[in-house]
Protein backbone atom coordinates (compact mmCIF):
# COMPACT_ATOMS: atom_id res chain seq x y z
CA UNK A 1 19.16 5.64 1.13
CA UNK A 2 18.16 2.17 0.14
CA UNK A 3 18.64 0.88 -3.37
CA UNK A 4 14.72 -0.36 -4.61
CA UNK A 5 15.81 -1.47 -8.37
CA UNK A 6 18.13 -3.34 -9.14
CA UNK A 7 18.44 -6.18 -6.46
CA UNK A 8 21.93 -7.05 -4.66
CA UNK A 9 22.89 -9.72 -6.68
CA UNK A 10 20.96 -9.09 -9.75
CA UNK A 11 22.60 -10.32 -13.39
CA UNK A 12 22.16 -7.48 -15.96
CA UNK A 13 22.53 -9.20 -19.40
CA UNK A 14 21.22 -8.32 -23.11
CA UNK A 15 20.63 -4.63 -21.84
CA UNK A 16 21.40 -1.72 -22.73
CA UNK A 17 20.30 0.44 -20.10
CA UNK A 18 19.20 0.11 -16.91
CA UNK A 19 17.45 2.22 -14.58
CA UNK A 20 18.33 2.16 -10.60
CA UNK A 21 15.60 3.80 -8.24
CA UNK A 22 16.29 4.54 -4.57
CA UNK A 23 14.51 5.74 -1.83
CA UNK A 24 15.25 7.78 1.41
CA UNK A 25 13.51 8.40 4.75
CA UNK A 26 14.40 10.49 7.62
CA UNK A 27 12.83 11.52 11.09
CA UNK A 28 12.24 14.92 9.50
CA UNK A 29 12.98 15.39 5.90
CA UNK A 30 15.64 14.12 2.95
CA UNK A 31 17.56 16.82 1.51
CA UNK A 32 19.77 15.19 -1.13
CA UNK A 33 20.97 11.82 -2.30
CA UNK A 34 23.88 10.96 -4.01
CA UNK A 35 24.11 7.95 -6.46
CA UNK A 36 27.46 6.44 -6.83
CA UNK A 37 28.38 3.59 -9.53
CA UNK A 38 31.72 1.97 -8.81
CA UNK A 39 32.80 5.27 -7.07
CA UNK A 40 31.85 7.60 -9.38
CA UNK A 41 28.68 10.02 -8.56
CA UNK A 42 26.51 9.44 -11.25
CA UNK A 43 23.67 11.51 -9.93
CA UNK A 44 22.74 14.05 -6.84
CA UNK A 45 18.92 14.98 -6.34
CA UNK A 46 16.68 16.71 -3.89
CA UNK A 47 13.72 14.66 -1.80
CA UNK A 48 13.18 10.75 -0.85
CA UNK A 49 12.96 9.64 -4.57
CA UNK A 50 15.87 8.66 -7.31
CA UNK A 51 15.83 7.33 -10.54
CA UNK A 52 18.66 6.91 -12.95
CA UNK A 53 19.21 5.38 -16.77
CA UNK A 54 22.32 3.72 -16.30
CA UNK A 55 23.52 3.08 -20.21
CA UNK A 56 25.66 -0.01 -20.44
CA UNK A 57 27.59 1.16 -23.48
CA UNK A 58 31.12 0.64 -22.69
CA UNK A 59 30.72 -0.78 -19.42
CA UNK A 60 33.38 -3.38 -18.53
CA UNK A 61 31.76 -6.95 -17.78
CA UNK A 62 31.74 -7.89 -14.20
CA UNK A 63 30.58 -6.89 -11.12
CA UNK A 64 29.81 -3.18 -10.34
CA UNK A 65 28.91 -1.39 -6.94
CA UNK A 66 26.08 0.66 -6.61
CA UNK A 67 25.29 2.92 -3.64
């Protein structure tokens, strides 16, 4: 799985959202991918596509992992 939006590096600032695609390829075919934010699965979905609305609300400031 490779992380298409946001960047590595990217600052998020005066948001309150933002939405994280991915993308997956395989010799054959991709049956799941699992989105994790800081640890935490935030989403699971079937095929080579994700997107997910991350909401900001209540998120400490800082740096966050995404994979």
């Amino acid at each position: 799985m490779t992380i298409t939006s946001p960047s590595s590096g990217t600052i998020i600032t005066g948001k309150t959202s933002v939405t994280i695609t991915a993308k997956a390829t395989d010799n054959t075919a991709v049956a799941k991918q699992k989105l994790y934010i800081d640890g935490i699965l935030k989403a699971s979905v079937t095929g080579a596509s994700l997107s997910y609305t991350w909401s900001l609300s209540g998120i400490a400031t800082g740096s966050h992992t995404i994979k």
